[in-house]
N, C-alpha and C. Protein backbone atom coordinates (compact mmCIF):
# COMPACT_ATOMS: atom_id res chain seq x y z
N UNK A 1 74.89 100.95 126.10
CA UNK A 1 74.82 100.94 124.65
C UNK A 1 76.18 101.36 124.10
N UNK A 2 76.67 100.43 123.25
CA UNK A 2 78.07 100.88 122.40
C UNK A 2 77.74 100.61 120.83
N UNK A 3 78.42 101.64 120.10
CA UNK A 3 78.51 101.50 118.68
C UNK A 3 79.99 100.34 118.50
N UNK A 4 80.09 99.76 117.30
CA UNK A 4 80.71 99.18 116.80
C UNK A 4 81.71 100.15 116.70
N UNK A 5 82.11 101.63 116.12
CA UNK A 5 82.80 102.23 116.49
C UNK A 5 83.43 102.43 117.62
N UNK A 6 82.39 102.66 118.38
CA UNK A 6 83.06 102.92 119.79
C UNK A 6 83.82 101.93 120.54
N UNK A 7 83.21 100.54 120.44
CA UNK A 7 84.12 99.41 120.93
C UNK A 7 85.77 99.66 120.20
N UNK A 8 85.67 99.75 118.90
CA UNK A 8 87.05 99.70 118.19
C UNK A 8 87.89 101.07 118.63
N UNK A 9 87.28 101.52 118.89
CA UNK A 9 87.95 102.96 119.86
C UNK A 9 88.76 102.97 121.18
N UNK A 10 87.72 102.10 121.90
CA UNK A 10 88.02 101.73 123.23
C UNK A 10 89.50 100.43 123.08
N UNK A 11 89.28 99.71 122.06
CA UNK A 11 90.21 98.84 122.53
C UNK A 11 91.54 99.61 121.66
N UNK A 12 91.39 100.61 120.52
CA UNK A 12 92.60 101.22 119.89
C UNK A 12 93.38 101.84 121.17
N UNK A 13 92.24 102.47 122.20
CA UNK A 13 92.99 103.64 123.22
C UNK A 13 93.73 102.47 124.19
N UNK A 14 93.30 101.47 124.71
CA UNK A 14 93.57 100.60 125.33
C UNK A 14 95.36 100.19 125.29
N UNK A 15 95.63 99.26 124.01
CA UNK A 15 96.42 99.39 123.27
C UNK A 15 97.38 100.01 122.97
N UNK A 16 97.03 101.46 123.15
CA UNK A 16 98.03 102.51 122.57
C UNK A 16 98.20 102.98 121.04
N UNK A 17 97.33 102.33 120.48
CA UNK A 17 97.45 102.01 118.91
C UNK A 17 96.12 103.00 118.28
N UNK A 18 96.97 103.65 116.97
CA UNK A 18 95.88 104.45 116.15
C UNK A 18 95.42 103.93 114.95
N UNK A 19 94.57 103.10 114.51
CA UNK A 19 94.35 102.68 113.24
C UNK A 19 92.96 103.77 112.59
N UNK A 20 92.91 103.61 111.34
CA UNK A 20 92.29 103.89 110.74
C UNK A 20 90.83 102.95 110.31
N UNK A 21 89.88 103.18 110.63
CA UNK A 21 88.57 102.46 110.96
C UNK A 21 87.97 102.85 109.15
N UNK A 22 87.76 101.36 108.59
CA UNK A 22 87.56 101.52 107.18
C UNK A 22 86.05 101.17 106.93
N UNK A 23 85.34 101.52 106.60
CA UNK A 23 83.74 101.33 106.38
C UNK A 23 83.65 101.12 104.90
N UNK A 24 83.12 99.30 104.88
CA UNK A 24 82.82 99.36 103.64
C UNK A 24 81.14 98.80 103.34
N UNK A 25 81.21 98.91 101.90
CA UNK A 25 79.68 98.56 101.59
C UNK A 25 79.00 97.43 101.97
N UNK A 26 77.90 97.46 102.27
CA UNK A 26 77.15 96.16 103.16
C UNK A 26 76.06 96.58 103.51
N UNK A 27 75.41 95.45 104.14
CA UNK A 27 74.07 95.75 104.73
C UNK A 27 73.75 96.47 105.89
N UNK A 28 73.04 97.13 106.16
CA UNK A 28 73.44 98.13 107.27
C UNK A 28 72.49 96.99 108.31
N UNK A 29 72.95 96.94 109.67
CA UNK A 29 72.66 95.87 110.56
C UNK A 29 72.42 97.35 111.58
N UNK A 30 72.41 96.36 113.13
CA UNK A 30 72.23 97.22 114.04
C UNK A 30 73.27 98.21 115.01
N UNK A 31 72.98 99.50 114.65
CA UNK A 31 73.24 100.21 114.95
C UNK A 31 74.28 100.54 116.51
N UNK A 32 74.15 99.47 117.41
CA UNK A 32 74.90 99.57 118.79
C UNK A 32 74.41 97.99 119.27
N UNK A 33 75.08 97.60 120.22
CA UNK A 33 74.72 96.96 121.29
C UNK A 33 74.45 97.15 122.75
N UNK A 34 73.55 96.82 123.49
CA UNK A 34 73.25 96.90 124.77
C UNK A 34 73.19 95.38 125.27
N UNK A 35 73.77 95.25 126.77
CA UNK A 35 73.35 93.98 126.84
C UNK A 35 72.81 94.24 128.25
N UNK A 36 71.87 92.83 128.16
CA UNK A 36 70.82 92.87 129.40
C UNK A 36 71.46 91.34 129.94
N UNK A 37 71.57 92.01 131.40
CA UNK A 37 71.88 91.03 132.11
C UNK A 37 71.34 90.14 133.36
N UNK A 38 70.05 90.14 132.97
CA UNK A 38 68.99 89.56 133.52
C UNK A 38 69.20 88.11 133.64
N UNK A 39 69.31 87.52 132.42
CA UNK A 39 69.34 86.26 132.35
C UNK A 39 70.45 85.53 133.29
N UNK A 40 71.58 85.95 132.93
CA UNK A 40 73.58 85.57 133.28
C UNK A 40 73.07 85.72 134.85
N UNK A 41 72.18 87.01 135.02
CA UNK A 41 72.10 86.85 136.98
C UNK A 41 71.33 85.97 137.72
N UNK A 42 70.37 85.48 136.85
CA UNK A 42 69.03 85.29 136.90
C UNK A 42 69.70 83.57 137.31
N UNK A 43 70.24 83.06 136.29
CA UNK A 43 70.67 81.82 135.99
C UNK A 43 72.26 81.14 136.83
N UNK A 44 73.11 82.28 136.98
CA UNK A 44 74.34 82.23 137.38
C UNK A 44 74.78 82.48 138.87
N UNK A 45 73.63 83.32 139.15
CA UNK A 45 74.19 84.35 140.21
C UNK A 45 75.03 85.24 140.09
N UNK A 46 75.45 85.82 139.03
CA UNK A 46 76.84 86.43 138.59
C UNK A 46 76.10 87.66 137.60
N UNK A 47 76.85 89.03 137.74
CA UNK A 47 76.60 89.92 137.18
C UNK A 47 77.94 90.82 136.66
N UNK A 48 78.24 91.57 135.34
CA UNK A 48 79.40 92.41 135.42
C UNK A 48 79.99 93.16 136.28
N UNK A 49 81.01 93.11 137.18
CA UNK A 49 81.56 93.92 137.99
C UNK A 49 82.21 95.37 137.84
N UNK A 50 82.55 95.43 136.37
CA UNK A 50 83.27 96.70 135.74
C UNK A 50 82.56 96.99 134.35
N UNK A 51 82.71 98.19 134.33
CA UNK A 51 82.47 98.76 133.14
C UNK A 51 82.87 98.53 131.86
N UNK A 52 82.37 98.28 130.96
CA UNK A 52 82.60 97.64 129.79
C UNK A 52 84.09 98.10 129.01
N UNK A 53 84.64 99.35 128.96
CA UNK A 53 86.04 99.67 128.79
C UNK A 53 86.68 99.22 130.06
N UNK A 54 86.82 99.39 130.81
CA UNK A 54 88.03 98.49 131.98
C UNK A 54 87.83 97.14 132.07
N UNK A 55 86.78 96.33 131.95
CA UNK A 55 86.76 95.03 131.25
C UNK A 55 88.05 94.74 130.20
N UNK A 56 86.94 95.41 129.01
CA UNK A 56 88.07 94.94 127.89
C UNK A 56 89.77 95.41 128.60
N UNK A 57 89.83 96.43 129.23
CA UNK A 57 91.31 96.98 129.65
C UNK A 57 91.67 95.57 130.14
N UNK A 58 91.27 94.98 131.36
CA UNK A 58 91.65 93.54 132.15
C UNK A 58 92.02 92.61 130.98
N UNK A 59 91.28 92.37 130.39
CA UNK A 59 91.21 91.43 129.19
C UNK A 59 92.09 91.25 128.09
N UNK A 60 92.91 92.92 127.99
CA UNK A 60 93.55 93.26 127.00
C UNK A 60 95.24 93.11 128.12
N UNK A 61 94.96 93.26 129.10
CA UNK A 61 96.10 92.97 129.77
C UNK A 61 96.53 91.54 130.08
N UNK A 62 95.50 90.59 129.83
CA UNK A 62 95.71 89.17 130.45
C UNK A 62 96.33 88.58 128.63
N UNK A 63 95.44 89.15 128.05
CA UNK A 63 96.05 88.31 126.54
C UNK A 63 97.18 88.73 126.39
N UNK A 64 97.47 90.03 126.08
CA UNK A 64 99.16 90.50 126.02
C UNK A 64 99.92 89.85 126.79
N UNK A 65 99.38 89.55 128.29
CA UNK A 65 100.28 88.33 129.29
C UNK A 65 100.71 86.85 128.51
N UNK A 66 99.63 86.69 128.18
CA UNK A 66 99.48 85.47 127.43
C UNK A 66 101.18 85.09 125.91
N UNK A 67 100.78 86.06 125.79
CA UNK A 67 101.11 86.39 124.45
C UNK A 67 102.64 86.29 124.84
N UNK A 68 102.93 87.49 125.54
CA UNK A 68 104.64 87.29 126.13
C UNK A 68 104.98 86.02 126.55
N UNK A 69 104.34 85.28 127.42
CA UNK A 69 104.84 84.18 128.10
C UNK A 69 104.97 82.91 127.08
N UNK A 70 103.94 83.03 125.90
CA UNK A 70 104.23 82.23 124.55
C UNK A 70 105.92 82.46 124.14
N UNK A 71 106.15 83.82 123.43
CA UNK A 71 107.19 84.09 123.25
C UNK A 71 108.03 83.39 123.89
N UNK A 72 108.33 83.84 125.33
CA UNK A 72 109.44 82.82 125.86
C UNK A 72 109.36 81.57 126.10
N UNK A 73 108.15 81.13 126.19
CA UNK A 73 108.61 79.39 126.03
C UNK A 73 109.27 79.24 124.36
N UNK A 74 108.37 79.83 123.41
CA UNK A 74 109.19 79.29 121.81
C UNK A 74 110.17 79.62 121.87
């Protein structure tokens, strides 16, 4: 289970970056996410290997890859 906070936390620390998390008026929705991975195994054979912050960490390292190697081709 993660809050919407907490994801934006995880990927600020990730990053290195401190922003300021702004809450504005709206409908209040649900509270966290959990995900069940019944189905993805069930159907795929395949299940998450890492924990949902070192995920995003991998993820946040492959786009930044991404991102540089743009740069030098333009």
């Amino acid at each position: 289970m993660v809050t919407i906070n907490q994801l934006a936390e995880y990927a600020m620390e990730i990053a290195g970056k401190k922003l300021n998390l702004k809450h504005i008026e709206g409908p209040l929705g649900v509270r966290g996410r959990n995900s069940d991975n019944k189905l993805i195994r069930e159907k795929l054979g395949w299940s998450p290997s890492l924990p949902l912050k070192a995920g995003i960490a991998k993820t946040y390292e492959w786009v930044l890859d991404q991102v540089k190697s743009q740069k030098n081709i333009n």
